[in-house]
Protein backbone atom coordinates (compact mmCIF):
# COMPACT_ATOMS: atom_id res chain seq x y z
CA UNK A 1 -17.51 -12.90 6.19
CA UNK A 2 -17.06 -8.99 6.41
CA UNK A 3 -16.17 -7.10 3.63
CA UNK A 4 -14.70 -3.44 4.15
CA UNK A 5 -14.98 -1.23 1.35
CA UNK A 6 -13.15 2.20 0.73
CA UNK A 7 -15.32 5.27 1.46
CA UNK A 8 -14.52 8.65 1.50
CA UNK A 9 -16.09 10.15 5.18
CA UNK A 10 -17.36 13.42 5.63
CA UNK A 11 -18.09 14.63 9.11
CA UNK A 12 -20.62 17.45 10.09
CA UNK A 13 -22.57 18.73 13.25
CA UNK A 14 -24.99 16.99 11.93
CA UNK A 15 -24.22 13.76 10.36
CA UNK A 16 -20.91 11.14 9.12
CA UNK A 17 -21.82 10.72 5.91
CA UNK A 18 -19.91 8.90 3.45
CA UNK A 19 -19.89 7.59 -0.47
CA UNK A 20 -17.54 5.90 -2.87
CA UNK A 21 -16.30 8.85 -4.25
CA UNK A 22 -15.34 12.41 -2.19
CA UNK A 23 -17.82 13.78 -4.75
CA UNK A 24 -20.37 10.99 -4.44
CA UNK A 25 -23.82 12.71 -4.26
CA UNK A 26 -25.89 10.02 -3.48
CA UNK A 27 -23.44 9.84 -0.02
CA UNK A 28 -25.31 7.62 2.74
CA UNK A 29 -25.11 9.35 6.03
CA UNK A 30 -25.73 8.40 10.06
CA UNK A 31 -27.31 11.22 12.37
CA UNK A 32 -24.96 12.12 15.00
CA UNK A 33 -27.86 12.14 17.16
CA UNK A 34 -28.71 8.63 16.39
CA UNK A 35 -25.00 7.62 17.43
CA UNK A 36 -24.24 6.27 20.66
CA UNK A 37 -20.94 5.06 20.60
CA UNK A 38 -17.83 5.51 19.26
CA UNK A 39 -14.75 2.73 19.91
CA UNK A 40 -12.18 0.42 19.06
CA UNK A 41 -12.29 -3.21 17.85
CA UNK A 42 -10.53 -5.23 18.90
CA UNK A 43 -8.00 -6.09 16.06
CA UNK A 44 -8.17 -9.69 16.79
CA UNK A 45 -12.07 -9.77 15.36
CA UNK A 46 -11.58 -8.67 12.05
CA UNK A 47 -7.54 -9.82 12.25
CA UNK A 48 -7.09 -6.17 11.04
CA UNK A 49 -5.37 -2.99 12.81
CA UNK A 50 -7.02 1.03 13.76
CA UNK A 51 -11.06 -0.11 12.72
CA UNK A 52 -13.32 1.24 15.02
CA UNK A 53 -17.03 0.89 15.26
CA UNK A 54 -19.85 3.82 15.20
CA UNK A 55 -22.79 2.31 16.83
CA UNK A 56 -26.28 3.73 16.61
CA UNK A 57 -29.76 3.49 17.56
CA UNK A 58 -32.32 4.32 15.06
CA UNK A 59 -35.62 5.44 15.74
CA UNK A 60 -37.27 2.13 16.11
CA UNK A 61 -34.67 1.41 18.88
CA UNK A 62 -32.53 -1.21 16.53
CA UNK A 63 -28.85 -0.90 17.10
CA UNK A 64 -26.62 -1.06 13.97
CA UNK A 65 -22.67 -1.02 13.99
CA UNK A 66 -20.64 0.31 11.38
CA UNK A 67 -17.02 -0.30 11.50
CA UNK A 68 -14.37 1.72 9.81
CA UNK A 69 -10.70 0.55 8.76
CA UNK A 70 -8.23 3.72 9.07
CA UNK A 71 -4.54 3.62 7.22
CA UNK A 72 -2.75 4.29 10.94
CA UNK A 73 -3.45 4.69 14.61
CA UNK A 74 -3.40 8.25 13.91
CA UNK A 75 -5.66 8.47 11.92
CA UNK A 76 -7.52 6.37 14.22
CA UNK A 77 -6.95 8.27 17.26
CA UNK A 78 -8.16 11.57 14.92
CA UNK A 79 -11.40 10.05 13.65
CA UNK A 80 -12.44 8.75 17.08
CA UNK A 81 -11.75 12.01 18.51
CA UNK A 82 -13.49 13.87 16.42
CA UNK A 83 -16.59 11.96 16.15
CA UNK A 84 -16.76 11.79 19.64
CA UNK A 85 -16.84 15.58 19.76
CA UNK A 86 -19.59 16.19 17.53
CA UNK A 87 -21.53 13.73 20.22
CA UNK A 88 -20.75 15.40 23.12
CA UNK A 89 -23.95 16.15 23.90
CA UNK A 90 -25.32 13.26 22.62
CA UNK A 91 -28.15 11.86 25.39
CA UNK A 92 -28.22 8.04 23.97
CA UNK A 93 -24.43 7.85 24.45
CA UNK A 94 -24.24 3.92 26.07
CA UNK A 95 -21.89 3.43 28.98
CA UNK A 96 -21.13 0.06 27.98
CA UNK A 97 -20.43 -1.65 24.59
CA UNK A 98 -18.94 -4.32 23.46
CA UNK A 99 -15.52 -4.56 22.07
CA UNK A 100 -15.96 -7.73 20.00
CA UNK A 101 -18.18 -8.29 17.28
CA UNK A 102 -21.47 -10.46 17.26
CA UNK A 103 -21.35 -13.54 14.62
CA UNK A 104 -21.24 -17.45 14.27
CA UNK A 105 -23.98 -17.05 17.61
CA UNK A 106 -22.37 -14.95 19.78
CA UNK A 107 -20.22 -12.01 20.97
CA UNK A 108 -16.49 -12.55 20.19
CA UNK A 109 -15.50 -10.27 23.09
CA UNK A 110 -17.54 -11.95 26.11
CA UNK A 111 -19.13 -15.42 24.31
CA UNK A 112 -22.51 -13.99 25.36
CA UNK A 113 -24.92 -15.68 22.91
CA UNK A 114 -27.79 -13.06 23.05
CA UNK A 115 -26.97 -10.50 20.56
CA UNK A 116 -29.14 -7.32 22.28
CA UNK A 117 -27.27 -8.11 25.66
CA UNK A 118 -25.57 -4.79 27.48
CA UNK A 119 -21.86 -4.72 26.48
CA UNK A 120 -19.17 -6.13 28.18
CA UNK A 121 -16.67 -3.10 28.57
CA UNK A 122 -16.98 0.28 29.76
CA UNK A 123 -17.15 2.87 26.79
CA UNK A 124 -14.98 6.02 26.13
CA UNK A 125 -16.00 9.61 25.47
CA UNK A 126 -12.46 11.41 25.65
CA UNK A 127 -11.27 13.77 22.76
CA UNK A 128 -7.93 15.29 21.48
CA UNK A 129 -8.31 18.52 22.84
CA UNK A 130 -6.37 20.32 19.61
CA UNK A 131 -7.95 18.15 16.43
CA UNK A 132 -9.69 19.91 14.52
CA UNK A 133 -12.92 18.33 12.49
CA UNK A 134 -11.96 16.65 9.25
């Protein structure tokens, strides 16, 4: 089972880091280089409303999904804005991703079993034009 946690999120030109405190100074943070996605999920997955996903490829090529639960859509609509914006330029950005989430042997969006396979929907770079960077 998946277990969110609260974080408090910090979001730079250079990384989304985040820790269990706003003061936490041993924060964990993802490159915004390394991200290449930015989208919903589909509530149905985690049976839980406005979570969206940050996907990223590391060095080594291995992509990782973190998924964060907001308090409203617009909240939502903020973060993904604004995360999307610091990627911009972003060359990894993937065209495709999937909406679902991989478990139990397969993708819960398409029931594709092979976890690496190219997503099933077409991925999203737009931005609130007037949000400013939290």
């Amino acid at each position: 089972p998946i277990t969110l946690r609260k974080r408090y999120f910090r979001l730079s030109q250079i990384a989304l880091s985040y820790g269990k405190t706003e003061k936490d100074e041993r924060r964990k943070s993802i490159d915004i280089q390394s991200i290449c996605a930015v989208e919903r999920l589909d509530e149905v997955t985690l049976k839980r409303k406005h979570t969206i996903q940050v996907i990223e490829k590391n060095p080594t090529q291995t992509i990782k999904t973190m998924y964060i639960q907001m308090k409203d859509v617009n909240e939502t609509n903020e973060w993904l804005s604004a995360i999307r914006k610091a990627c911009l330029l972003n060359r990894k950005m993937l065209d495709l991703y999937h909406p679902g989430m991989y478990r139990d042997g397969k993708w819960s969006c398409c029931r594709e079993v092979i976890p690496g396979i190219r997503g099933c929907s077409q991925a999203h770079t737009a931005v609130i034009s007037d949000w400013q960077d939290p």
